[in-house]
Protein backbone atom coordinates (compact mmCIF):
# COMPACT_ATOMS: atom_id res chain seq x y z
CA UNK A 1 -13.79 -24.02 4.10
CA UNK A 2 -11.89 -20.64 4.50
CA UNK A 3 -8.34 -20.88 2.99
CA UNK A 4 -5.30 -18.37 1.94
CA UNK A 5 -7.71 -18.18 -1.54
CA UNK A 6 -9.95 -16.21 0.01
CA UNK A 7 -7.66 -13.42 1.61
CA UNK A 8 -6.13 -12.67 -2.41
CA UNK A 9 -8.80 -11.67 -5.00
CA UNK A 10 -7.45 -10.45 -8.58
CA UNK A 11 -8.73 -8.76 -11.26
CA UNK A 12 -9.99 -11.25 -13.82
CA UNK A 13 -9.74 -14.16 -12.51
CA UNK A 14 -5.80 -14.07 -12.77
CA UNK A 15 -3.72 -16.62 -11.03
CA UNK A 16 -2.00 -15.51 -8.03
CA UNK A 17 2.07 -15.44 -8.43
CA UNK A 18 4.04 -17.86 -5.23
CA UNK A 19 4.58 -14.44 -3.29
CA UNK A 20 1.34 -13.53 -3.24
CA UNK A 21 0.47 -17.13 -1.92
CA UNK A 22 2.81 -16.81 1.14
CA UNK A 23 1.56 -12.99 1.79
CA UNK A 24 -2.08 -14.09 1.88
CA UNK A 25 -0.81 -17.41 4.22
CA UNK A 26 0.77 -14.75 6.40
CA UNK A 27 -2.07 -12.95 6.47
CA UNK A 28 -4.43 -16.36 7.03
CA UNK A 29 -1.82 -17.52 9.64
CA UNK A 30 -2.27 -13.74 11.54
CA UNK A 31 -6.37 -14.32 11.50
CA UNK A 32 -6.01 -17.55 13.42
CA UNK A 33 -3.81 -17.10 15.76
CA UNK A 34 -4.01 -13.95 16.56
CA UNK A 35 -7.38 -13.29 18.48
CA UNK A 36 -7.15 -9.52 18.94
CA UNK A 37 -6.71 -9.17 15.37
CA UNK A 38 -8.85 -12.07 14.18
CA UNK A 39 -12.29 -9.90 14.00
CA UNK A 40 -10.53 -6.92 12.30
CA UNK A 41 -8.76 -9.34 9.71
CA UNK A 42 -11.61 -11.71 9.03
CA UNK A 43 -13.31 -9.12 5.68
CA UNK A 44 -10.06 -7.89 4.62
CA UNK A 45 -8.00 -9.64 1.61
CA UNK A 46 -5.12 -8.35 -0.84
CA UNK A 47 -5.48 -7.81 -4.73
CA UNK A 48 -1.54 -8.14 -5.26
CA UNK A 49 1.72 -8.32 -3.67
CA UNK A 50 5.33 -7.44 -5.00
CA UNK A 51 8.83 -7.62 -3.57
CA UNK A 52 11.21 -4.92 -3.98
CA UNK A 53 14.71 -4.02 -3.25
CA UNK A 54 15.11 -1.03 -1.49
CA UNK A 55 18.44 1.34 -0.77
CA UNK A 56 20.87 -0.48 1.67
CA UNK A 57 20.73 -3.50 0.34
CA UNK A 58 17.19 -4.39 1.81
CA UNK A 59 13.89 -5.65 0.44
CA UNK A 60 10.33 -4.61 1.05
CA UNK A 61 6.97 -6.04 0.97
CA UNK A 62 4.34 -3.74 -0.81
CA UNK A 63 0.85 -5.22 -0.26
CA UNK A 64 -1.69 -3.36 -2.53
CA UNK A 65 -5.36 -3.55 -1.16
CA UNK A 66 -8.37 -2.59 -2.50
CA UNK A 67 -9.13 1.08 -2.26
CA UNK A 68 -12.80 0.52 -0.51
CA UNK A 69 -11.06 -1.59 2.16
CA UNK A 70 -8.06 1.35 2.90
CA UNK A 71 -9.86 2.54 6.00
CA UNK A 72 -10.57 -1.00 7.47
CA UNK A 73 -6.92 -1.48 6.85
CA UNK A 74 -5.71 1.87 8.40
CA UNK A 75 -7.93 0.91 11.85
CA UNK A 76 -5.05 -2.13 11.90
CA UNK A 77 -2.34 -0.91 10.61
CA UNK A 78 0.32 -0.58 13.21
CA UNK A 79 -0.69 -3.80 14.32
CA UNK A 80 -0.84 -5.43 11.06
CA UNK A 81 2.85 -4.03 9.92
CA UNK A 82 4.15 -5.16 12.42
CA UNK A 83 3.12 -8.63 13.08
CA UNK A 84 3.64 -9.24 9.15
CA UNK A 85 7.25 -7.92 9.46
CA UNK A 86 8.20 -10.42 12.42
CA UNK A 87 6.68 -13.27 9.96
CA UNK A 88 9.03 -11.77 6.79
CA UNK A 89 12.23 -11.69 8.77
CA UNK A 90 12.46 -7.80 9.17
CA UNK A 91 11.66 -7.06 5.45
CA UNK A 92 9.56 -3.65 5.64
CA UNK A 93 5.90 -3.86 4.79
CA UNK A 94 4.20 -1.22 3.00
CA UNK A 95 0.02 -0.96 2.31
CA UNK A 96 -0.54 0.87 -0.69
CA UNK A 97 -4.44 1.05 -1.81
CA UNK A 98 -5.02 -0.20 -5.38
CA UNK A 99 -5.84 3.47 -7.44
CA UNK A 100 -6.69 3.72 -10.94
CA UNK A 101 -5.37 6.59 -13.03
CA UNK A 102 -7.36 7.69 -16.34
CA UNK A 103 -6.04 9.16 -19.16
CA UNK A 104 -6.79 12.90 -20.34
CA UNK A 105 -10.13 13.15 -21.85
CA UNK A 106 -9.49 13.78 -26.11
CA UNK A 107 -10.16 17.03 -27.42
CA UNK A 108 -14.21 18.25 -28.09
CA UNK A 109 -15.00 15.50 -25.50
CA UNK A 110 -17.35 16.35 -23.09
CA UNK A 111 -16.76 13.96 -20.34
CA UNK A 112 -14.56 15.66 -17.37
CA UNK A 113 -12.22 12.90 -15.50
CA UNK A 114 -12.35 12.96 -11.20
CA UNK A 115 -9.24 14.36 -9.79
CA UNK A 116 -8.90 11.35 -8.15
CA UNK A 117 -8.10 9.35 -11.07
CA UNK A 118 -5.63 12.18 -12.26
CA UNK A 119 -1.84 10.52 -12.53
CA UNK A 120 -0.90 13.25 -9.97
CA UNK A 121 -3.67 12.43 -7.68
CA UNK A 122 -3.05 8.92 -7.14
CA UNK A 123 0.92 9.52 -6.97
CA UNK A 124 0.15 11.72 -3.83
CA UNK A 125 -2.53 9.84 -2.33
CA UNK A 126 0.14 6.69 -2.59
CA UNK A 127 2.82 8.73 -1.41
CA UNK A 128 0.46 9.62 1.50
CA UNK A 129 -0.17 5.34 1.84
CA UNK A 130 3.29 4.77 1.81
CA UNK A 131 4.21 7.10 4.80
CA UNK A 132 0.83 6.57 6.82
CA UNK A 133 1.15 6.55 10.19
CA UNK A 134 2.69 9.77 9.57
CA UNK A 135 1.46 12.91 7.80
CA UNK A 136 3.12 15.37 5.28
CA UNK A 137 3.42 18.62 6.12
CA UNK A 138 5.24 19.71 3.33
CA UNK A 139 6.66 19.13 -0.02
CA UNK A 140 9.48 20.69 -1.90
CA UNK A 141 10.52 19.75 -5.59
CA UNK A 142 13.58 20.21 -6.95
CA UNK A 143 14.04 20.10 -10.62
CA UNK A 144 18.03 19.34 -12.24
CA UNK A 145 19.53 20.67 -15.23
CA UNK A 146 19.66 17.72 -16.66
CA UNK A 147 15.57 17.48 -16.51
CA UNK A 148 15.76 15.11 -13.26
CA UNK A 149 13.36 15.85 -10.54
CA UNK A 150 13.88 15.35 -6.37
CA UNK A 151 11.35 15.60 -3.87
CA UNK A 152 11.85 16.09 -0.30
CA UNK A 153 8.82 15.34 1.72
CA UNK A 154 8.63 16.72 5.05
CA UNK A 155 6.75 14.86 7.83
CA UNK A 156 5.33 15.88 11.09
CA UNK A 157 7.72 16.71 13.62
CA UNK A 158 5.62 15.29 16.39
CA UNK A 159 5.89 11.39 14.53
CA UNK A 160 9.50 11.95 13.96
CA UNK A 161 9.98 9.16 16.95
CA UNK A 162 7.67 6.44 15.42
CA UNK A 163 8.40 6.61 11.91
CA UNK A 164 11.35 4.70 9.76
């Protein structure tokens, strides 16, 4: 009746990669035997999931969700992170909502594009995923002679004990 198929739905009918199976068993697992979690999780699913090596020789998790289900997501976060790190042997977990970015409208065109779909719009607004619970306060760019760009992203000082 319900299975791990139902918590992973892709875009055209794509086949879902062996990660993604064992992310959307995790998250299964989590709905049944969890009860304080089991009403929250029970309309949620994933679209994709990818793992990535991160600096310090560790690996993360990053779960992409689809963007109309971000704020049923955020109400479980903490929760959610957490429980799904214990089951991935300390691997950090990242949410990041599933944004689409739309090219530049051609020349003599009359159709304008949202900001939201702008490339720089969805690189902040997944920035913005990827630190949630925290907030940005600020942002500083620096740009290299060699054409290289760093940011530094400041956070709020009052999260500076519960973030990473």
């Amino acid at each position: 009746m319900f299975t791990t198929r139902k918590k992973i739905q892709k875009d055209k009918d794509a086949e879902p990669t062996e990660f993604e199976e064992t992310v959307a068993q995790a998250l299964f697992d989590l709905e049944n035997s969890n009860s304080d979690l089991k009403s929250e999780l029970k309309d949620l699913f994933i679209n994709s999931a990818v793992q990535i090596d991160v600096a310090g020789n560790r690996k993360a998790i990053v779960i992409y969700v689809p963007y109309r289900l971000r704020k049923s997501y955020r109400k479980v976060h903490l929760r959610l992170v957490r429980e799904l790190e214990k089951k991935f042997s300390g691997k950090d977990v990242v949410l990041l909502a599933t944004r689409r970015i739309v090219r530049p409208p051609k020349k003599g065109s009359a159709v304008q594009r949202p900001r939201s779909r702008t490339l720089t719009a969805v690189h902040e607004a997944m920035l913005e995923d990827l630190v949630y619970p925290a907030e940005i306060v600020g942002k500083r760019t620096r740009y290299r002679i060699d054409g290289s760009k760093i940011s530094k992203i400041f956070l709020d000082p009052k999260e500076r004990n519960n973030t990473e």
